[in-house]
C-alpha atoms as a PDB file:
ATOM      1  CA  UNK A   1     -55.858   8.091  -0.896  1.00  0.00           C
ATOM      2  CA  UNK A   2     -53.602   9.041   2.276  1.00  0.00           C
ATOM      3  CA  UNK A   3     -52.313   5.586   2.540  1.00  0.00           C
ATOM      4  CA  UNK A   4     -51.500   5.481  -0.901  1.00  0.00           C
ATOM      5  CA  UNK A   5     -49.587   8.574  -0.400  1.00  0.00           C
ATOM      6  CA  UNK A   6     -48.019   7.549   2.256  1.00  0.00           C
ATOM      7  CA  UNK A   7     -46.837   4.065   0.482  1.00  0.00           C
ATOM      8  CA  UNK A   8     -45.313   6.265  -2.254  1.00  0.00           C
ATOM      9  CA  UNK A   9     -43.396   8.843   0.068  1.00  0.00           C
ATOM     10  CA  UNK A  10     -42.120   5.820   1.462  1.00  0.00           C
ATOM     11  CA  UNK A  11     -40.830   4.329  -1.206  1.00  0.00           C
ATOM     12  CA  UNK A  12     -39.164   8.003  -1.956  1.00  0.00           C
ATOM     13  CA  UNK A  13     -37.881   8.515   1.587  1.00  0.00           C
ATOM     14  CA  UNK A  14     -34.300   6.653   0.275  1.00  0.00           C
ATOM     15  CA  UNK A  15     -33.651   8.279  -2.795  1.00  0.00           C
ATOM     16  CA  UNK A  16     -35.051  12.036  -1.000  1.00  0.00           C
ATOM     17  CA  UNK A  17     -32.173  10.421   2.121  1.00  0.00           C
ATOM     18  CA  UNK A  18     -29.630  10.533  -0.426  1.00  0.00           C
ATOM     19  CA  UNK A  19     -30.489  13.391  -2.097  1.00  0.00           C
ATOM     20  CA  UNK A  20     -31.553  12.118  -5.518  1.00  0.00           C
ATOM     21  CA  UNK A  21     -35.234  13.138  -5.564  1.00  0.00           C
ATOM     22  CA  UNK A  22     -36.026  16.311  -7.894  1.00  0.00           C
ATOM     23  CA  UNK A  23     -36.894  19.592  -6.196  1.00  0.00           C
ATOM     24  CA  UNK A  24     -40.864  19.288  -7.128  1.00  0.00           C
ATOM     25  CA  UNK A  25     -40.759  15.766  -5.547  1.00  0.00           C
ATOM     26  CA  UNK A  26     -38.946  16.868  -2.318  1.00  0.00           C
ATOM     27  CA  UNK A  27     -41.227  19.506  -1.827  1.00  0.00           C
ATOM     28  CA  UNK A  28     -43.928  16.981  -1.931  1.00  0.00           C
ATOM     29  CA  UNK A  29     -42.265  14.775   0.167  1.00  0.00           C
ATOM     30  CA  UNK A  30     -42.018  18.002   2.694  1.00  0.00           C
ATOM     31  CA  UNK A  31     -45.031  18.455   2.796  1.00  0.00           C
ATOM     32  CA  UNK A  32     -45.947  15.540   3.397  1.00  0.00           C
ATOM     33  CA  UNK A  33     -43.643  14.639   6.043  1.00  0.00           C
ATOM     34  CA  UNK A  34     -45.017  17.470   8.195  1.00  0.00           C
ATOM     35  CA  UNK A  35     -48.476  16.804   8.449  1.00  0.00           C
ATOM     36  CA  UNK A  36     -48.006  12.651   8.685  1.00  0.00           C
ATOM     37  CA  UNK A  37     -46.320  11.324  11.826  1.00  0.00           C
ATOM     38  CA  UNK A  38     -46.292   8.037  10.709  1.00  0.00           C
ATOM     39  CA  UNK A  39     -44.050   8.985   7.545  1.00  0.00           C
ATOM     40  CA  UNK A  40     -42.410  11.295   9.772  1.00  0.00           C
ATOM     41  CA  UNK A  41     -41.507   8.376  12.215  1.00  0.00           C
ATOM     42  CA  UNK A  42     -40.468   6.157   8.877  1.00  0.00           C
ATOM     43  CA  UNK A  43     -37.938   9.121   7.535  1.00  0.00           C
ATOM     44  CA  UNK A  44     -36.360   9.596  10.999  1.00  0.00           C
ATOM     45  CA  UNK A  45     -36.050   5.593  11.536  1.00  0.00           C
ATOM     46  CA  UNK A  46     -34.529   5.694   8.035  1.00  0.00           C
ATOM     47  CA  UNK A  47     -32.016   8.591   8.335  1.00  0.00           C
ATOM     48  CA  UNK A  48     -30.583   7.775  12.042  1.00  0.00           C
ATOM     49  CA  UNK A  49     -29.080   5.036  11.612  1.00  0.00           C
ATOM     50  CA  UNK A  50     -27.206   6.140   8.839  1.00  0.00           C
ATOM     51  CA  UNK A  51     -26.120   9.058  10.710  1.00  0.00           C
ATOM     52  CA  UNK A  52     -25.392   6.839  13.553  1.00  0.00           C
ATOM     53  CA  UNK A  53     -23.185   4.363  11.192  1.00  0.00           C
ATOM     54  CA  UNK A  54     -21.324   6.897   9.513  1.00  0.00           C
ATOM     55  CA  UNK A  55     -20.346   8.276  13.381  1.00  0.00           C
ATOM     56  CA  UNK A  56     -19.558   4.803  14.533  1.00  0.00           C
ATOM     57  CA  UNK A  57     -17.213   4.296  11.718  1.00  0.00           C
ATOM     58  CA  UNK A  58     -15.368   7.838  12.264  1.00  0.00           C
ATOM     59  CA  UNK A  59     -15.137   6.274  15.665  1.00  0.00           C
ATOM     60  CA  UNK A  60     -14.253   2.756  14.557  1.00  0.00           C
ATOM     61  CA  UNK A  61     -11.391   4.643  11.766  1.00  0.00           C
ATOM     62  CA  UNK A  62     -10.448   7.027  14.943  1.00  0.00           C
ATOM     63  CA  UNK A  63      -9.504   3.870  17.305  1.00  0.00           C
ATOM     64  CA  UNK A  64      -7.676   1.942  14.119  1.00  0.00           C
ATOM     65  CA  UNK A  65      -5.757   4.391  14.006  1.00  0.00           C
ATOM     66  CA  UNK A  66      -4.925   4.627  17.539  1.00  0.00           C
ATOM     67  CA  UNK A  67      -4.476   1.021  17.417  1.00  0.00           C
ATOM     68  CA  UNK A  68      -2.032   0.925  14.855  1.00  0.00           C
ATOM     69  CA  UNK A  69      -0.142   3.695  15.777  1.00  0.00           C
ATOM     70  CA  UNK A  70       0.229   2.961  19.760  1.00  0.00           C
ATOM     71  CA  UNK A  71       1.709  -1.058  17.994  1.00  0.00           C
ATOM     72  CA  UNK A  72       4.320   0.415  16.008  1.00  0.00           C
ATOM     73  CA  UNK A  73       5.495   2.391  18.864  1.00  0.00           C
ATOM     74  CA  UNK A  74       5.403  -0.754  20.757  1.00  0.00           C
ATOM     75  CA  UNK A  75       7.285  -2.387  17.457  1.00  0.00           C
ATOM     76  CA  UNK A  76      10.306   0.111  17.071  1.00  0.00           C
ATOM     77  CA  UNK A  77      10.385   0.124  21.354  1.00  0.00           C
ATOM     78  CA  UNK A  78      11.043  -3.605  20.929  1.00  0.00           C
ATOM     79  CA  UNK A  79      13.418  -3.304  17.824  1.00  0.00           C
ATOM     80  CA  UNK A  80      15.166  -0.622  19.394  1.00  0.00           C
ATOM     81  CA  UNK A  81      15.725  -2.756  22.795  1.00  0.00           C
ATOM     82  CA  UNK A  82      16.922  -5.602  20.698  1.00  0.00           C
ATOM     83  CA  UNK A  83      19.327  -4.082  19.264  1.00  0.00           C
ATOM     84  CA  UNK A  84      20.769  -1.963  22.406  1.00  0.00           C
ATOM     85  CA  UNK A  85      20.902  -5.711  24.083  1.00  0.00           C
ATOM     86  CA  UNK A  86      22.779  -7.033  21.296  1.00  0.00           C
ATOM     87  CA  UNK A  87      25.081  -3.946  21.514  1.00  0.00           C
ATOM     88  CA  UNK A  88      25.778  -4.578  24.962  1.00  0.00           C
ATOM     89  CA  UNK A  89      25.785  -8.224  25.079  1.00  0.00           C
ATOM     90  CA  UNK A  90      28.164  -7.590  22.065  1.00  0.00           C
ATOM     91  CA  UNK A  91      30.264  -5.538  23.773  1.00  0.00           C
ATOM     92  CA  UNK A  92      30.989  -7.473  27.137  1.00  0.00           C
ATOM     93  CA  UNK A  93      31.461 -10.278  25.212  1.00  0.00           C
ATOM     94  CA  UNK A  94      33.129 -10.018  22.797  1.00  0.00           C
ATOM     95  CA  UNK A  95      34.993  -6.039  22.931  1.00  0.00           C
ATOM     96  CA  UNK A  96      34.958  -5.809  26.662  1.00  0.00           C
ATOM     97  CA  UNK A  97      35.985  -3.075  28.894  1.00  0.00           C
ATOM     98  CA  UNK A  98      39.764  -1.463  29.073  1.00  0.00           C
ATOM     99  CA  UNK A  99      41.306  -2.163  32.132  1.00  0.00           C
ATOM    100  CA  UNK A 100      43.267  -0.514  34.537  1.00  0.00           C
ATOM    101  CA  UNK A 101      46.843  -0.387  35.064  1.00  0.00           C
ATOM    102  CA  UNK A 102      46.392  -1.845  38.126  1.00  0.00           C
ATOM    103  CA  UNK A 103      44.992  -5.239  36.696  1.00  0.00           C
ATOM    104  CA  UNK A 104      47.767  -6.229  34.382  1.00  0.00           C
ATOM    105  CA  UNK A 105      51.254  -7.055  34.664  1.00  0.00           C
ATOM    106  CA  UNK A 106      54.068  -6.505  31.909  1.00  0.00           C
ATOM    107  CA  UNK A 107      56.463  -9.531  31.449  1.00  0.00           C
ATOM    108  CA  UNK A 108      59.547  -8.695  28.783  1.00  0.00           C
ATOM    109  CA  UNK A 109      61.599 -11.324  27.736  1.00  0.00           C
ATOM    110  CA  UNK A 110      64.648 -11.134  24.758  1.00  0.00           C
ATOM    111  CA  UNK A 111      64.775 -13.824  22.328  1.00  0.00           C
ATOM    112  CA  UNK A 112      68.357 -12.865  21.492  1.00  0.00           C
ATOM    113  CA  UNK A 113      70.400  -9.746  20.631  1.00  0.00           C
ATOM    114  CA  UNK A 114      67.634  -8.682  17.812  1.00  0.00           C
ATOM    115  CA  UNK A 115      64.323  -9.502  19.205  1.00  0.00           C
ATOM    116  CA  UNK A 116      62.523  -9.469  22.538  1.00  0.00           C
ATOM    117  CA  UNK A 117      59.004 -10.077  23.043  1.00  0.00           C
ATOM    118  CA  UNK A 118      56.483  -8.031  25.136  1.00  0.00           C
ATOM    119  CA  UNK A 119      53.591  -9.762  27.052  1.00  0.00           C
ATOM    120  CA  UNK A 120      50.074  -7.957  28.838  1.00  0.00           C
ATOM    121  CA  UNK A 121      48.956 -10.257  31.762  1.00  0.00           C
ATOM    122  CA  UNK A 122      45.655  -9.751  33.084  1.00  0.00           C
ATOM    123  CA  UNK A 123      45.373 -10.457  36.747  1.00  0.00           C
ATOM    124  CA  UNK A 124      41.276  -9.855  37.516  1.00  0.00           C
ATOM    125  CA  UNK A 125      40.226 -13.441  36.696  1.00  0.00           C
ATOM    126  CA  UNK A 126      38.614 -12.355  33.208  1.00  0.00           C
ATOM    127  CA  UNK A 127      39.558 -13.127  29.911  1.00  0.00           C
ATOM    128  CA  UNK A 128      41.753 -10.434  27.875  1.00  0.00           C
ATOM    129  CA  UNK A 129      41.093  -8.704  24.382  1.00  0.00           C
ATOM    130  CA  UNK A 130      43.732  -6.571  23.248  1.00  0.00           C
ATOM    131  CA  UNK A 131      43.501  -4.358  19.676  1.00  0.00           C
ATOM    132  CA  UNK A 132      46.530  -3.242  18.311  1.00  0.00           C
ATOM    133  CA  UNK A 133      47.697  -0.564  15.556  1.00  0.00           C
ATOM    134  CA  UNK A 134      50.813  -0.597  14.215  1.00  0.00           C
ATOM    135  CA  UNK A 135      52.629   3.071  14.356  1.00  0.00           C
ATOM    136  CA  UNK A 136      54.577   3.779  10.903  1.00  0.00           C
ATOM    137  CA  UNK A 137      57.922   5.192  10.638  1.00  0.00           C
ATOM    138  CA  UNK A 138      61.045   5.602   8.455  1.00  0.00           C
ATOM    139  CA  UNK A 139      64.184   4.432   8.690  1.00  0.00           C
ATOM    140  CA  UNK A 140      67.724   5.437   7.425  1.00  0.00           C
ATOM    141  CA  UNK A 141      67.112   4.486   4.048  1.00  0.00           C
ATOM    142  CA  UNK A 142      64.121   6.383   3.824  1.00  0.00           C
ATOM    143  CA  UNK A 143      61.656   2.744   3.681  1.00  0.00           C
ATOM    144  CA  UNK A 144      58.470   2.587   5.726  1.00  0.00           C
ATOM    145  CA  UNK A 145      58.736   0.950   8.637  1.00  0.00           C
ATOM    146  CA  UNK A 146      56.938  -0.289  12.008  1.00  0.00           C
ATOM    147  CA  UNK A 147      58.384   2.090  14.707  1.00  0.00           C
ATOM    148  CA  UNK A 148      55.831   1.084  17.379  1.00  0.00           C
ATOM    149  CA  UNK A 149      52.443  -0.325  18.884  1.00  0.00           C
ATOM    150  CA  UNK A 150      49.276   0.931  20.294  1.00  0.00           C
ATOM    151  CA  UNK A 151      47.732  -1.292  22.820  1.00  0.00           C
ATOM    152  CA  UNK A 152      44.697  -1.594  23.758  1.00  0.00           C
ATOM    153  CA  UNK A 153      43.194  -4.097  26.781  1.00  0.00           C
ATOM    154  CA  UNK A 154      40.167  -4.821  27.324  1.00  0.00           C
ATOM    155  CA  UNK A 155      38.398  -7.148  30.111  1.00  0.00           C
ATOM    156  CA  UNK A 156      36.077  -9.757  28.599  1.00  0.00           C
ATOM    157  CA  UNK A 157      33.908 -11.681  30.703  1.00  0.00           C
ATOM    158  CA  UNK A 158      35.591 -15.425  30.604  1.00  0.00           C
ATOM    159  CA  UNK A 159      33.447 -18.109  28.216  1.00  0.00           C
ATOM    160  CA  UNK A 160      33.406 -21.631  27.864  1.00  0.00           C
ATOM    161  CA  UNK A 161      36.556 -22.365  25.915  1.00  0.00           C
ATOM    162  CA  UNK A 162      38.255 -18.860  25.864  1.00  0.00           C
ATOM    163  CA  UNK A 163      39.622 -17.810  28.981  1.00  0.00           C
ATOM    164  CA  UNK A 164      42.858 -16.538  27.721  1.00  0.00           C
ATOM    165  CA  UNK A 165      44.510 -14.254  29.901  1.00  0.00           C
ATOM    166  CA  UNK A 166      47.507 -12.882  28.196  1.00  0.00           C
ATOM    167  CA  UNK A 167      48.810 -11.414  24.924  1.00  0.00           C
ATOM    168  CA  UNK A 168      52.396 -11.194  23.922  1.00  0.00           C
ATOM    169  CA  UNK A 169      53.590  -9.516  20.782  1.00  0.00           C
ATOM    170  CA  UNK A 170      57.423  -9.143  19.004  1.00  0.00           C
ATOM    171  CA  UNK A 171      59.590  -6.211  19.462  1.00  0.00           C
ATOM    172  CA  UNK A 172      62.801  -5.306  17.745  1.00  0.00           C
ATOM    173  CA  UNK A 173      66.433  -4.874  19.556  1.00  0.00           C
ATOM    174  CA  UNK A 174      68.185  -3.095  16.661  1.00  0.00           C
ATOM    175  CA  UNK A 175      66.400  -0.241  16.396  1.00  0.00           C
ATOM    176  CA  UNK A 176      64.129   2.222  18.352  1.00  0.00           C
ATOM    177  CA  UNK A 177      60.357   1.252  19.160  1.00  0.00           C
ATOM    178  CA  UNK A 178      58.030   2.087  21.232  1.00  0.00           C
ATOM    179  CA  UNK A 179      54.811   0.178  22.587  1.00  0.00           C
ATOM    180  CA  UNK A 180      51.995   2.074  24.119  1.00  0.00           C
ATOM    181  CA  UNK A 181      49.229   0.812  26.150  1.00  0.00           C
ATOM    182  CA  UNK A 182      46.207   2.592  26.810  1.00  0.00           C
ATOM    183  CA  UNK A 183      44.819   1.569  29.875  1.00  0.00           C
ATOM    184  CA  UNK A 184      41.767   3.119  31.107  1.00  0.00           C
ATOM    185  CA  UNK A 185      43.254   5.470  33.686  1.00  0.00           C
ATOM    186  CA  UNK A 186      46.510   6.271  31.759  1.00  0.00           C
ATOM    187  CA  UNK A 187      48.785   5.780  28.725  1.00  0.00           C
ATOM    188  CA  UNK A 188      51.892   3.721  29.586  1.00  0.00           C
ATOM    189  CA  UNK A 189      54.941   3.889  26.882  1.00  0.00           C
ATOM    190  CA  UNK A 190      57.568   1.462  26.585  1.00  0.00           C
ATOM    191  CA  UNK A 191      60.310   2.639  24.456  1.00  0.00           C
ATOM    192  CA  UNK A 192      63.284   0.268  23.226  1.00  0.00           C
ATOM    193  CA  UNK A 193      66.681   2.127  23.384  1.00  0.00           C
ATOM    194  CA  UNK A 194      70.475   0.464  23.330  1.00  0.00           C
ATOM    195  CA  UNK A 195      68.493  -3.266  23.268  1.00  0.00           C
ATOM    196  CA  UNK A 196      66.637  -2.504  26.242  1.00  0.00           C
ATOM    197  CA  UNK A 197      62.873  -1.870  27.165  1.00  0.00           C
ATOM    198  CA  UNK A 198      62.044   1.027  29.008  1.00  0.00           C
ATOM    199  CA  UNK A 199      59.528   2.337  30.772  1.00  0.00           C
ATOM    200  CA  UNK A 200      59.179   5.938  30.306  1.00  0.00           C
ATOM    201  CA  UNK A 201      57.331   8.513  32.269  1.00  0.00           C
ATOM    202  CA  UNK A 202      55.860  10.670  29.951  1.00  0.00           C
ATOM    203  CA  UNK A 203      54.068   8.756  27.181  1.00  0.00           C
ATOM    204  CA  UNK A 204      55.709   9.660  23.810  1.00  0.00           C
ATOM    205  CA  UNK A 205      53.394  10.990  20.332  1.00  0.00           C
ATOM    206  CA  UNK A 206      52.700   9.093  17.857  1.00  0.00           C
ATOM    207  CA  UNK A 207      55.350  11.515  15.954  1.00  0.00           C
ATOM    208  CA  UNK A 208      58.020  10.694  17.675  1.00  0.00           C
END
């Protein structure tokens, strides 16, 4: 009669595991439990593992986790130095850096009594990127006009097929203009009065 008891709390132990046994049928199973070892043995071989699984997946979830998170750091770390090399590669490339006074040389020439041109030489072996914006003015009739330039020169390191070294832009003789260029240790202004270029001191504002 035992063993048959014992074949039926067995059969029971999964359903009392997951707590779908009735309350009469656990307290059988109780009671049972406590004075068989061998069912005893059964319920705890049953139950551990469970325990033991549900653990080792908390663990398994836990290092995921970890896993996934510790990647994408890796993944914006990477993006992020991508990007900061294309900036800089972009930038010595293609922008450069402003140069000195020291490393250029001004050459003005006149075309004739109403134009002259103005040319940046750059004299440290590297190719030359200048930006330019145009400084707006009136004139006597009261009509927009260009009344000057802001230079800008940059060094670019020299590449296969561009290794110009010089930049030369228009002025005007009839009129007053002035041509700034903003090296990287000072503003130098060059201001066209009585169909001459001058070199002035004191750089002029933009007002002016």
């Amino acid at each position: 009669m035992n063993k048959i008891n014992c074949n039926i709390i067995k059969d029971l132990l999964p359903l009392y595991i997951d707590n779908l046994t009735s309350n009469e049928s656990n307290e059988i199973i109780e009671e049972h439990l406590n004075s068989c070892n061998e069912c005893q043995i059964v319920y705890e071989q049953m139950n551990t593992p469970i325990e033991a699984e549900q653990e080792q997946n908390r663990e398994n979830e836990i290092d995921y986790l970890k896993k996934v998170k510790t990647k994408t750091i890796k993944n914006y770390v990477f993006v992020f130095s991508i990007i900061a090399i294309v900036a800089i590669l972009t930038f010595v490339f293609l922008i450069g850096i402003r140069v000195k006074s020291d490393d250029v040389n001004i050459v003005a020439n006149v075309y004739d009594e109403n134009e002259g041109s103005f040319k940046i030489v750059l004299s440290n072996g590297k190719r030359l990127n200048v930006t330019t914006r145009p400084i707006s003015g009136m004139d006597d009739n009261g009509d927009i006009i260009t009344a000057g330039y802001v230079l800008t020169p940059y060094s670019v390191l020299t590449l296969p097929g561009k290794d110009c070294n010089n930049y030369t832009i228009g002025y005007p003789l009839t009129r007053d203009f002035n041509i700034t260029i903003r090296f990287r240790d000072k503003d130098v202004v060059y201001v066209v009065r009585s169909n001459q270029l001058l070199e002035l001191k004191e750089p002029l504002s933009e007002g002016k």
